[in-house]
C-alpha atoms as a PDB file:
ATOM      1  CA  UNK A   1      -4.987   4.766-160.394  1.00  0.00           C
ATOM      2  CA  UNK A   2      -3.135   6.723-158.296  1.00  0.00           C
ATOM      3  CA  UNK A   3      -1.221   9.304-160.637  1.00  0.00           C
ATOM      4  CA  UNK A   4       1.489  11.429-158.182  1.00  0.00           C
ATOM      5  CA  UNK A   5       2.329  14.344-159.355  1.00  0.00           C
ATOM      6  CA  UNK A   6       5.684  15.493-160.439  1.00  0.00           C
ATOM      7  CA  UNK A   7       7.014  17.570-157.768  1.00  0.00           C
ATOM      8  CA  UNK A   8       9.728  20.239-159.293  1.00  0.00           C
ATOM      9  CA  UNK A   9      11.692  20.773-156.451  1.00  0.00           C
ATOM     10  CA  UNK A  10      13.946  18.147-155.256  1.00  0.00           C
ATOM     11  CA  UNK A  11      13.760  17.646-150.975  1.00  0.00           C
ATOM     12  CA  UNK A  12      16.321  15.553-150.801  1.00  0.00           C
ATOM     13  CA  UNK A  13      19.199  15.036-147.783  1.00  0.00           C
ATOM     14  CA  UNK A  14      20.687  18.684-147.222  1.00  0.00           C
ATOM     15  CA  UNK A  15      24.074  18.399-148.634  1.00  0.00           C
ATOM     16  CA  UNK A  16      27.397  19.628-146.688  1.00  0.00           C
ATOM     17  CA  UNK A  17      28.747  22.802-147.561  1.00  0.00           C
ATOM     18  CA  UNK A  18      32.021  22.372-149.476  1.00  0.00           C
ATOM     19  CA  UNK A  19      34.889  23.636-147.375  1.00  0.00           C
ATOM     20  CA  UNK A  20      37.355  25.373-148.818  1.00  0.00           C
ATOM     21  CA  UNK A  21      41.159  25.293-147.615  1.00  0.00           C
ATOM     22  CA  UNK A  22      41.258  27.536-144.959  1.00  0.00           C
ATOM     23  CA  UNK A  23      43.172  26.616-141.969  1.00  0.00           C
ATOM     24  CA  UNK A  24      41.503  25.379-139.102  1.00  0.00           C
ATOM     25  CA  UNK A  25      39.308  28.110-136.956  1.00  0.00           C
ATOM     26  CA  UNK A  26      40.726  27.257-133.863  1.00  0.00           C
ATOM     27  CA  UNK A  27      44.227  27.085-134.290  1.00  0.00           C
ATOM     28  CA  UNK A  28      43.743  30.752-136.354  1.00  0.00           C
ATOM     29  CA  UNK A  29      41.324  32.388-133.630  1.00  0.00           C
ATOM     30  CA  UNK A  30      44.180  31.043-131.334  1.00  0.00           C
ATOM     31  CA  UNK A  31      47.288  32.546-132.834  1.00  0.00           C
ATOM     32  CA  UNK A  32      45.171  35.805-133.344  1.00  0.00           C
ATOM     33  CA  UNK A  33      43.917  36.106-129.669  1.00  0.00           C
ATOM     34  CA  UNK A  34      47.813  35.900-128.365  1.00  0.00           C
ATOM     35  CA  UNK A  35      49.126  38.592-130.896  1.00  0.00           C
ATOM     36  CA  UNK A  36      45.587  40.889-129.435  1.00  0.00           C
ATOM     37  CA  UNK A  37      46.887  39.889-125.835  1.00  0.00           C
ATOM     38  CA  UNK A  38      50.379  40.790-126.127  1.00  0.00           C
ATOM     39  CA  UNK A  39      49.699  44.100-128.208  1.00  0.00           C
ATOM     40  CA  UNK A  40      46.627  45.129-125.916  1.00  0.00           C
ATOM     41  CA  UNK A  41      49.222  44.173-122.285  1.00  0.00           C
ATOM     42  CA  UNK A  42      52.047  46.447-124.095  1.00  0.00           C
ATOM     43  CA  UNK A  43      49.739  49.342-124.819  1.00  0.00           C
ATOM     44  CA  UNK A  44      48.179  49.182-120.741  1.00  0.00           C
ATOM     45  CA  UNK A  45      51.878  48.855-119.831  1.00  0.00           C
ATOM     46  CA  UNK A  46      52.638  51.771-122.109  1.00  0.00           C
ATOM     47  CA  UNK A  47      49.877  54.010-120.731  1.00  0.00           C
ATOM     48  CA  UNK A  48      50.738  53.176-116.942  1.00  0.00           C
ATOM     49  CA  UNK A  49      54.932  53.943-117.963  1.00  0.00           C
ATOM     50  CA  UNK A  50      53.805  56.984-119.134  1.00  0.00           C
ATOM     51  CA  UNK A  51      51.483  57.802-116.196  1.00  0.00           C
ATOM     52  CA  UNK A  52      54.295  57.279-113.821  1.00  0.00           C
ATOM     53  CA  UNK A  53      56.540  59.748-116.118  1.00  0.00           C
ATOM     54  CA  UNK A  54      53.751  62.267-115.499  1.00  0.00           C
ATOM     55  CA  UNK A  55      53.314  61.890-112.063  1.00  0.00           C
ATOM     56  CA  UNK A  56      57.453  62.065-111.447  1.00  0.00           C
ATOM     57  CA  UNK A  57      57.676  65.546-113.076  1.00  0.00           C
ATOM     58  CA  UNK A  58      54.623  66.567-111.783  1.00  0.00           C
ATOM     59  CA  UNK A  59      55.859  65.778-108.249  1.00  0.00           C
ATOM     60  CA  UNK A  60      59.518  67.428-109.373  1.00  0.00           C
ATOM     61  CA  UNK A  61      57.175  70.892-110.150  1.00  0.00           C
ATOM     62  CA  UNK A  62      55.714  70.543-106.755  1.00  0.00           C
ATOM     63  CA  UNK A  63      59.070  70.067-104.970  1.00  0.00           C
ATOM     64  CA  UNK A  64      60.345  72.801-107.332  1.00  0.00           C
ATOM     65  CA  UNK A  65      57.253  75.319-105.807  1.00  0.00           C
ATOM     66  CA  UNK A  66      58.317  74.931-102.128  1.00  0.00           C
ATOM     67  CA  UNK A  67      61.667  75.323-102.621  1.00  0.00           C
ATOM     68  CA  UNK A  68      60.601  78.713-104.545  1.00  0.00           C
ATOM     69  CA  UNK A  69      58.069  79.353-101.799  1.00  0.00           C
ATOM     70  CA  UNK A  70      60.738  78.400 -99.118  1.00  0.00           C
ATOM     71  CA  UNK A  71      63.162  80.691-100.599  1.00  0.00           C
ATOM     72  CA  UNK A  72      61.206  83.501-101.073  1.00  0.00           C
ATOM     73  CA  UNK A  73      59.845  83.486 -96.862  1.00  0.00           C
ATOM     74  CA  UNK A  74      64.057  83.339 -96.381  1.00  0.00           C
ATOM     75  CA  UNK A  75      64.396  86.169 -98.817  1.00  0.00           C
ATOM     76  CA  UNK A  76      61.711  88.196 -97.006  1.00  0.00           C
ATOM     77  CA  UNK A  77      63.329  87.705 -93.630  1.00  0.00           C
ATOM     78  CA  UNK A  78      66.601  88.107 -94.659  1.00  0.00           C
ATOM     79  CA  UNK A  79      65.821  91.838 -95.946  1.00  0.00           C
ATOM     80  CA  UNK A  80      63.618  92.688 -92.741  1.00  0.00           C
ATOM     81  CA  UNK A  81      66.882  91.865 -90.997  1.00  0.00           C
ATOM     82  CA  UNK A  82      69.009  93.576 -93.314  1.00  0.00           C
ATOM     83  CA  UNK A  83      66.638  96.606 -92.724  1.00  0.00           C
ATOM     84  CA  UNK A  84      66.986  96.653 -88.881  1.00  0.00           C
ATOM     85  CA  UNK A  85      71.100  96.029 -89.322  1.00  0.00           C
ATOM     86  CA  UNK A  86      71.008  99.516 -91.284  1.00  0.00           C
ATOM     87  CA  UNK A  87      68.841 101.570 -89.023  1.00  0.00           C
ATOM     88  CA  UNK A  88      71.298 100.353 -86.689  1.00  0.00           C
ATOM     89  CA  UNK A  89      74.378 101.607 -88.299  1.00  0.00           C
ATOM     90  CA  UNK A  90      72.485 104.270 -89.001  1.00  0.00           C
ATOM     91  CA  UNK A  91      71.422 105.274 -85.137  1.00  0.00           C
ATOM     92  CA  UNK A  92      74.793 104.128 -84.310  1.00  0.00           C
ATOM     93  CA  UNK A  93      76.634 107.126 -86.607  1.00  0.00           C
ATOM     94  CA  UNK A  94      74.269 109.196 -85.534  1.00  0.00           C
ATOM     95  CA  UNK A  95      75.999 112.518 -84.177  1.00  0.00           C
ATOM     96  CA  UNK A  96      74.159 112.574 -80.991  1.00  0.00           C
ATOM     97  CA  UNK A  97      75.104 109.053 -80.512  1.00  0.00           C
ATOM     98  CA  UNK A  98      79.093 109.996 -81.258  1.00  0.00           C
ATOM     99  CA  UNK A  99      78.723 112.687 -78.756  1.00  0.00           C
ATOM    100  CA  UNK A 100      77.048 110.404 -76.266  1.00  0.00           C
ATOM    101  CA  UNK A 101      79.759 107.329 -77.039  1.00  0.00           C
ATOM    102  CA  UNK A 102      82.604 109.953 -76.798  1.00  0.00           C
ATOM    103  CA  UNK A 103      81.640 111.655 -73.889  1.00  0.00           C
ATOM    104  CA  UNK A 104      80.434 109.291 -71.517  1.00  0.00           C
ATOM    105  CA  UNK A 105      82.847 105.924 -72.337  1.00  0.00           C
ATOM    106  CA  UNK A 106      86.178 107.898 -74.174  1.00  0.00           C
ATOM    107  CA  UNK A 107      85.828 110.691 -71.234  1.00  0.00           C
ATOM    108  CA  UNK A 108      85.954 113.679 -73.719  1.00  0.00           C
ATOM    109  CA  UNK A 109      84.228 116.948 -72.214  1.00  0.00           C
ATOM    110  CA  UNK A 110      82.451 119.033 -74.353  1.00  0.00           C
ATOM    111  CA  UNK A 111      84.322 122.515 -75.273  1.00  0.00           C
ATOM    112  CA  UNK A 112      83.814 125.606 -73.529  1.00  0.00           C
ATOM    113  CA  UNK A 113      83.320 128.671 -75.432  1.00  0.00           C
ATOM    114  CA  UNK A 114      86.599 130.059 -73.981  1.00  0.00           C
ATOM    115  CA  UNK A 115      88.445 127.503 -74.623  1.00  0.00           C
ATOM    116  CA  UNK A 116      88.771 126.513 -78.986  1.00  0.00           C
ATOM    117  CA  UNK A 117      91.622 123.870 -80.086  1.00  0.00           C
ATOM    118  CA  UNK A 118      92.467 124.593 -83.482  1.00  0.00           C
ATOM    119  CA  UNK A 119      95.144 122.138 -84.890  1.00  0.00           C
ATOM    120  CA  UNK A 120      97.303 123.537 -88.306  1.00  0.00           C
ATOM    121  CA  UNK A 121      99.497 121.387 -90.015  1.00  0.00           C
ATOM    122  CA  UNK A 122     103.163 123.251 -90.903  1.00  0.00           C
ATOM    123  CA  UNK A 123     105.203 121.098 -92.255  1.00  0.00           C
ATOM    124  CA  UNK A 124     106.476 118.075 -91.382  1.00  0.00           C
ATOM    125  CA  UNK A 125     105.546 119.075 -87.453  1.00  0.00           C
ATOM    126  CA  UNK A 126     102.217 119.022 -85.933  1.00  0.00           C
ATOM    127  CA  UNK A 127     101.437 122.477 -84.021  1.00  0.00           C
ATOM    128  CA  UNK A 128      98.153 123.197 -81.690  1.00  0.00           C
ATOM    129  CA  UNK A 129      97.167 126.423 -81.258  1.00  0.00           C
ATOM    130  CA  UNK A 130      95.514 127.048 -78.337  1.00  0.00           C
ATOM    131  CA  UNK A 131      92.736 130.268 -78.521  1.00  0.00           C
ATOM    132  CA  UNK A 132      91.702 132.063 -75.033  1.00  0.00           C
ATOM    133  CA  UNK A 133      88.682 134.776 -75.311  1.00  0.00           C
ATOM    134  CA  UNK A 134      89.960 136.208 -71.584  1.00  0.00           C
ATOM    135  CA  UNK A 135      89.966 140.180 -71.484  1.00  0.00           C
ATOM    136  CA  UNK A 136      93.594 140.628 -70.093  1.00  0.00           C
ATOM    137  CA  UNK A 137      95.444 137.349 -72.411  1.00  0.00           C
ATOM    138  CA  UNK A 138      94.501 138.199 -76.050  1.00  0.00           C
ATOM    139  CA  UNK A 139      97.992 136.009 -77.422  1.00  0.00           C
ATOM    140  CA  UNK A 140      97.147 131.978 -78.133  1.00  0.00           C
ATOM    141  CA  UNK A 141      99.476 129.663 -76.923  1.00  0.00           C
ATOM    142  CA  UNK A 142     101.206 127.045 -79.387  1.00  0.00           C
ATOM    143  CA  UNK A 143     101.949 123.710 -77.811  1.00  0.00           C
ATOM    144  CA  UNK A 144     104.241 121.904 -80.459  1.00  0.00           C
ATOM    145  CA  UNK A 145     103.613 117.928 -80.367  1.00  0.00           C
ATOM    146  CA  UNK A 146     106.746 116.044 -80.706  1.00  0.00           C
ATOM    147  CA  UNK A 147     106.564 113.225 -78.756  1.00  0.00           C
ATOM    148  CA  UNK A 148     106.067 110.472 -81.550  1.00  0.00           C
ATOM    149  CA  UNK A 149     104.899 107.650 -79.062  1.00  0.00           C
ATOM    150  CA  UNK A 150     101.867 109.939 -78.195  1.00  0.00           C
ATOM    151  CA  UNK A 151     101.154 110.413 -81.981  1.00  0.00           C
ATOM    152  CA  UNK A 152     101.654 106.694 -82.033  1.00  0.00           C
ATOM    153  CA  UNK A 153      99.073 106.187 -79.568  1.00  0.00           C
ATOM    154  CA  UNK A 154      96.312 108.888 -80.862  1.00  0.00           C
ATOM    155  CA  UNK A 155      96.713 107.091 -84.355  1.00  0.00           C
ATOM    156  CA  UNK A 156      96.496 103.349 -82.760  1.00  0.00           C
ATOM    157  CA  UNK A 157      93.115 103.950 -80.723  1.00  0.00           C
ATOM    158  CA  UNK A 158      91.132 100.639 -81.661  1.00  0.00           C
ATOM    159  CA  UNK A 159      87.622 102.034 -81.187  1.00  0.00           C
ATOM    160  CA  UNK A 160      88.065 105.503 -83.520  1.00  0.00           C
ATOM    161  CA  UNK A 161      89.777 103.008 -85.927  1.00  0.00           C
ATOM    162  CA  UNK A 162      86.834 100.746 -85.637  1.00  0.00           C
ATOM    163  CA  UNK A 163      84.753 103.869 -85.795  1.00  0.00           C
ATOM    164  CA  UNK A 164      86.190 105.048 -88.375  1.00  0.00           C
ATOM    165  CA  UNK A 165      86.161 101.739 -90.294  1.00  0.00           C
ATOM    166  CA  UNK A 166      82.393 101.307 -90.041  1.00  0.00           C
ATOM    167  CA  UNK A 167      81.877 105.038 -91.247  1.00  0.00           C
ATOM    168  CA  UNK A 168      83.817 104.428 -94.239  1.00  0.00           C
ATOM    169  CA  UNK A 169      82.024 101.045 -94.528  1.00  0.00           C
ATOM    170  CA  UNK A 170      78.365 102.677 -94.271  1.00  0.00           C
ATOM    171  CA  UNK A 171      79.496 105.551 -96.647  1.00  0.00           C
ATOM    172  CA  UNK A 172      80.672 102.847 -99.519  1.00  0.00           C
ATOM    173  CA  UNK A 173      77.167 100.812 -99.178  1.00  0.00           C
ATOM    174  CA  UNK A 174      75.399 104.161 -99.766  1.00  0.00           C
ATOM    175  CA  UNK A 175      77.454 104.815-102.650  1.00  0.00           C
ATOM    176  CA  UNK A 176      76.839 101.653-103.795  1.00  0.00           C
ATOM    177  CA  UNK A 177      73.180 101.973-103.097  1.00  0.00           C
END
Protein backbone atom coordinates (compact mmCIF):
# COMPACT_ATOMS: atom_id res chain seq x y z
CA UNK A 1 0.00 0.00 0.00
CA UNK A 2 0.65 3.21 -0.96
CA UNK A 3 1.10 5.27 2.41
CA UNK A 4 1.39 9.35 1.34
CA UNK A 5 2.94 11.19 3.54
CA UNK A 6 1.57 13.99 5.54
CA UNK A 7 2.72 17.07 3.99
CA UNK A 8 2.85 20.07 6.79
CA UNK A 9 2.45 22.85 4.69
CA UNK A 10 -0.80 23.52 3.15
CA UNK A 11 -0.44 24.59 -1.02
CA UNK A 12 -3.62 25.44 -1.39
CA UNK A 13 -5.38 28.39 -3.81
CA UNK A 14 -3.42 31.72 -2.86
CA UNK A 15 -5.96 33.65 -1.02
CA UNK A 16 -6.81 37.52 -1.80
CA UNK A 17 -5.34 39.99 0.30
CA UNK A 18 -8.00 41.57 2.54
CA UNK A 19 -8.51 45.18 1.55
CA UNK A 20 -8.93 47.50 3.91
CA UNK A 21 -11.19 50.76 3.48
CA UNK A 22 -9.14 53.00 1.77
CA UNK A 23 -10.60 54.98 -0.94
CA UNK A 24 -10.09 54.03 -4.31
CA UNK A 25 -6.32 54.61 -5.82
CA UNK A 26 -7.41 56.29 -8.70
CA UNK A 27 -9.78 58.71 -7.71
CA UNK A 28 -6.97 59.64 -4.68
CA UNK A 29 -3.81 59.65 -7.12
CA UNK A 30 -6.29 61.88 -9.16
CA UNK A 31 -7.29 64.54 -6.70
CA UNK A 32 -3.54 64.56 -5.55
CA UNK A 33 -1.99 65.05 -9.09
CA UNK A 34 -4.39 68.34 -9.64
CA UNK A 35 -3.51 69.94 -6.17
CA UNK A 36 0.67 69.03 -7.43
CA UNK A 37 -0.38 70.72 -10.85
CA UNK A 38 -1.92 73.76 -9.64
CA UNK A 39 0.75 74.35 -6.75
CA UNK A 40 3.79 73.38 -9.11
CA UNK A 41 1.96 76.08 -12.30
CA UNK A 42 1.68 78.85 -9.36
CA UNK A 43 5.24 78.44 -8.17
CA UNK A 44 6.68 78.59 -12.29
CA UNK A 45 4.26 81.53 -12.55
CA UNK A 46 5.69 82.92 -9.34
CA UNK A 47 9.33 82.54 -10.40
CA UNK A 48 8.71 84.05 -14.02
CA UNK A 49 6.53 87.30 -12.05
CA UNK A 50 9.39 87.71 -10.18
CA UNK A 51 11.90 87.42 -13.06
CA UNK A 52 10.09 90.09 -14.91
CA UNK A 53 10.25 92.36 -11.55
CA UNK A 54 14.01 91.85 -11.82
CA UNK A 55 14.50 92.50 -15.21
CA UNK A 56 12.14 95.95 -14.95
CA UNK A 57 14.43 97.47 -12.26
CA UNK A 58 17.31 96.17 -13.70
CA UNK A 59 16.45 97.90 -17.00
CA UNK A 60 15.27 101.19 -14.73
CA UNK A 61 19.28 101.06 -13.32
CA UNK A 62 20.41 100.93 -16.85
CA UNK A 63 18.21 103.84 -18.03
CA UNK A 64 19.17 105.49 -14.71
CA UNK A 65 23.26 105.06 -15.88
CA UNK A 66 22.83 106.93 -19.21
CA UNK A 67 20.97 109.52 -18.00
CA UNK A 68 23.96 109.91 -15.31
CA UNK A 69 26.43 109.30 -18.12
CA UNK A 70 24.42 111.73 -20.42
CA UNK A 71 24.45 114.32 -17.84
CA UNK A 72 27.76 114.21 -16.85
CA UNK A 73 29.21 114.64 -21.01
CA UNK A 74 26.54 117.92 -20.72
CA UNK A 75 28.15 118.89 -17.47
CA UNK A 76 31.64 118.60 -18.99
CA UNK A 77 30.75 120.73 -21.97
CA UNK A 78 28.86 123.07 -20.28
CA UNK A 79 32.03 124.09 -18.01
CA UNK A 80 34.52 124.00 -21.11
CA UNK A 81 32.11 126.63 -22.39
CA UNK A 82 31.75 128.38 -19.28
CA UNK A 83 35.64 128.46 -19.28
CA UNK A 84 36.02 130.08 -22.76
CA UNK A 85 32.91 132.71 -21.79
CA UNK A 86 35.36 133.88 -18.85
CA UNK A 87 38.62 134.15 -20.67
CA UNK A 88 36.49 136.16 -22.78
CA UNK A 89 35.30 138.62 -20.30
CA UNK A 90 38.42 138.41 -19.13
CA UNK A 91 40.42 139.50 -22.58
CA UNK A 92 37.55 141.71 -23.09
CA UNK A 93 38.37 143.96 -19.64
CA UNK A 94 41.59 143.68 -20.40
CA UNK A 95 43.26 147.30 -20.25
CA UNK A 96 44.92 147.04 -23.52
CA UNK A 97 41.69 145.98 -24.94
CA UNK A 98 39.82 149.27 -23.20
CA UNK A 99 42.48 151.34 -24.70
CA UNK A 100 42.14 149.68 -28.07
CA UNK A 101 37.97 149.77 -27.86
CA UNK A 102 38.24 153.46 -26.69
CA UNK A 103 40.58 154.68 -29.01
CA UNK A 104 39.86 153.28 -32.20
CA UNK A 105 35.65 152.97 -32.10
CA UNK A 106 34.82 155.95 -29.13
CA UNK A 107 37.61 158.24 -31.00
CA UNK A 108 39.46 159.12 -27.70
CA UNK A 109 43.27 160.14 -28.34
CA UNK A 110 45.67 159.20 -26.01
CA UNK A 111 47.04 162.21 -23.67
CA UNK A 112 49.98 164.14 -24.37
CA UNK A 113 52.36 164.79 -21.70
CA UNK A 114 51.59 168.55 -21.97
CA UNK A 115 48.39 168.32 -21.87
CA UNK A 116 46.79 166.50 -18.09
CA UNK A 117 42.82 166.83 -17.41
CA UNK A 118 42.35 166.69 -13.87
CA UNK A 119 38.59 166.88 -12.87
CA UNK A 120 37.82 168.10 -8.84
CA UNK A 121 34.55 167.99 -7.56
CA UNK A 122 33.57 171.49 -5.44
CA UNK A 123 30.44 171.38 -4.51
CA UNK A 124 27.45 170.98 -6.07
CA UNK A 125 29.37 172.19 -9.56
CA UNK A 126 31.63 170.16 -11.60
CA UNK A 127 35.05 172.14 -12.39
CA UNK A 128 37.99 170.86 -14.93
CA UNK A 129 41.15 172.04 -14.45
CA UNK A 130 43.08 172.14 -17.26
CA UNK A 131 47.26 171.74 -16.56
CA UNK A 132 49.79 173.16 -19.39
CA UNK A 133 53.72 172.27 -18.81
CA UNK A 134 54.57 175.32 -21.56
CA UNK A 135 57.62 177.55 -20.35
CA UNK A 136 55.91 181.03 -20.81
CA UNK A 137 51.90 179.82 -19.39
CA UNK A 138 52.61 178.31 -15.92
CA UNK A 139 48.55 179.28 -14.72
CA UNK A 140 45.88 176.17 -15.53
CA UNK A 141 42.82 177.08 -16.98
CA UNK A 142 39.38 176.09 -15.23
CA UNK A 143 36.58 175.37 -17.64
CA UNK A 144 33.38 175.19 -15.36
CA UNK A 145 30.73 172.55 -16.86
CA UNK A 146 27.28 173.78 -16.58
CA UNK A 147 25.52 172.76 -19.34
CA UNK A 148 23.31 169.90 -17.75
CA UNK A 149 22.23 168.32 -21.19
CA UNK A 150 26.01 167.58 -21.81
CA UNK A 151 26.26 165.99 -18.28
CA UNK A 152 23.09 164.30 -19.36
CA UNK A 153 24.67 162.92 -22.29
CA UNK A 154 28.28 161.86 -20.72
CA UNK A 155 26.14 159.96 -18.00
CA UNK A 156 23.64 158.29 -20.74
CA UNK A 157 26.50 156.76 -23.06
CA UNK A 158 25.06 153.11 -23.65
CA UNK A 159 28.39 151.38 -24.28
CA UNK A 160 30.44 152.82 -20.90
CA UNK A 161 27.11 151.90 -19.17
CA UNK A 162 27.25 148.52 -20.73
CA UNK A 163 30.92 148.61 -19.95
CA UNK A 164 30.55 149.46 -16.90
CA UNK A 165 27.75 146.94 -16.21
CA UNK A 166 29.81 143.93 -17.29
CA UNK A 167 32.82 145.18 -15.05
CA UNK A 168 30.71 145.28 -12.12
CA UNK A 169 29.19 141.95 -13.29
CA UNK A 170 32.76 140.16 -13.68
CA UNK A 171 33.91 141.78 -10.32
CA UNK A 172 30.69 140.19 -8.33
CA UNK A 173 31.36 136.52 -9.96
CA UNK A 174 34.95 136.82 -8.65
CA UNK A 175 33.75 137.74 -5.38
CA UNK A 176 31.54 135.13 -5.47
CA UNK A 177 34.17 132.78 -6.70
Amino acid sequence: MIVAREKTEYYGLPEKPSRSRRPRKGAAMRGLLRKERLALTGLVLLGFSCCLVIAFYYTQVLITGYRISMAEKELARLRVESHDLYTEVNQLASLENIEAIAVHELGMVKPQNDRIVIVEQAGPVKQQAVASNDAEDGQAETVTLNDPKEEQQRGQNWLIKTFADMVGKLEASIQTG
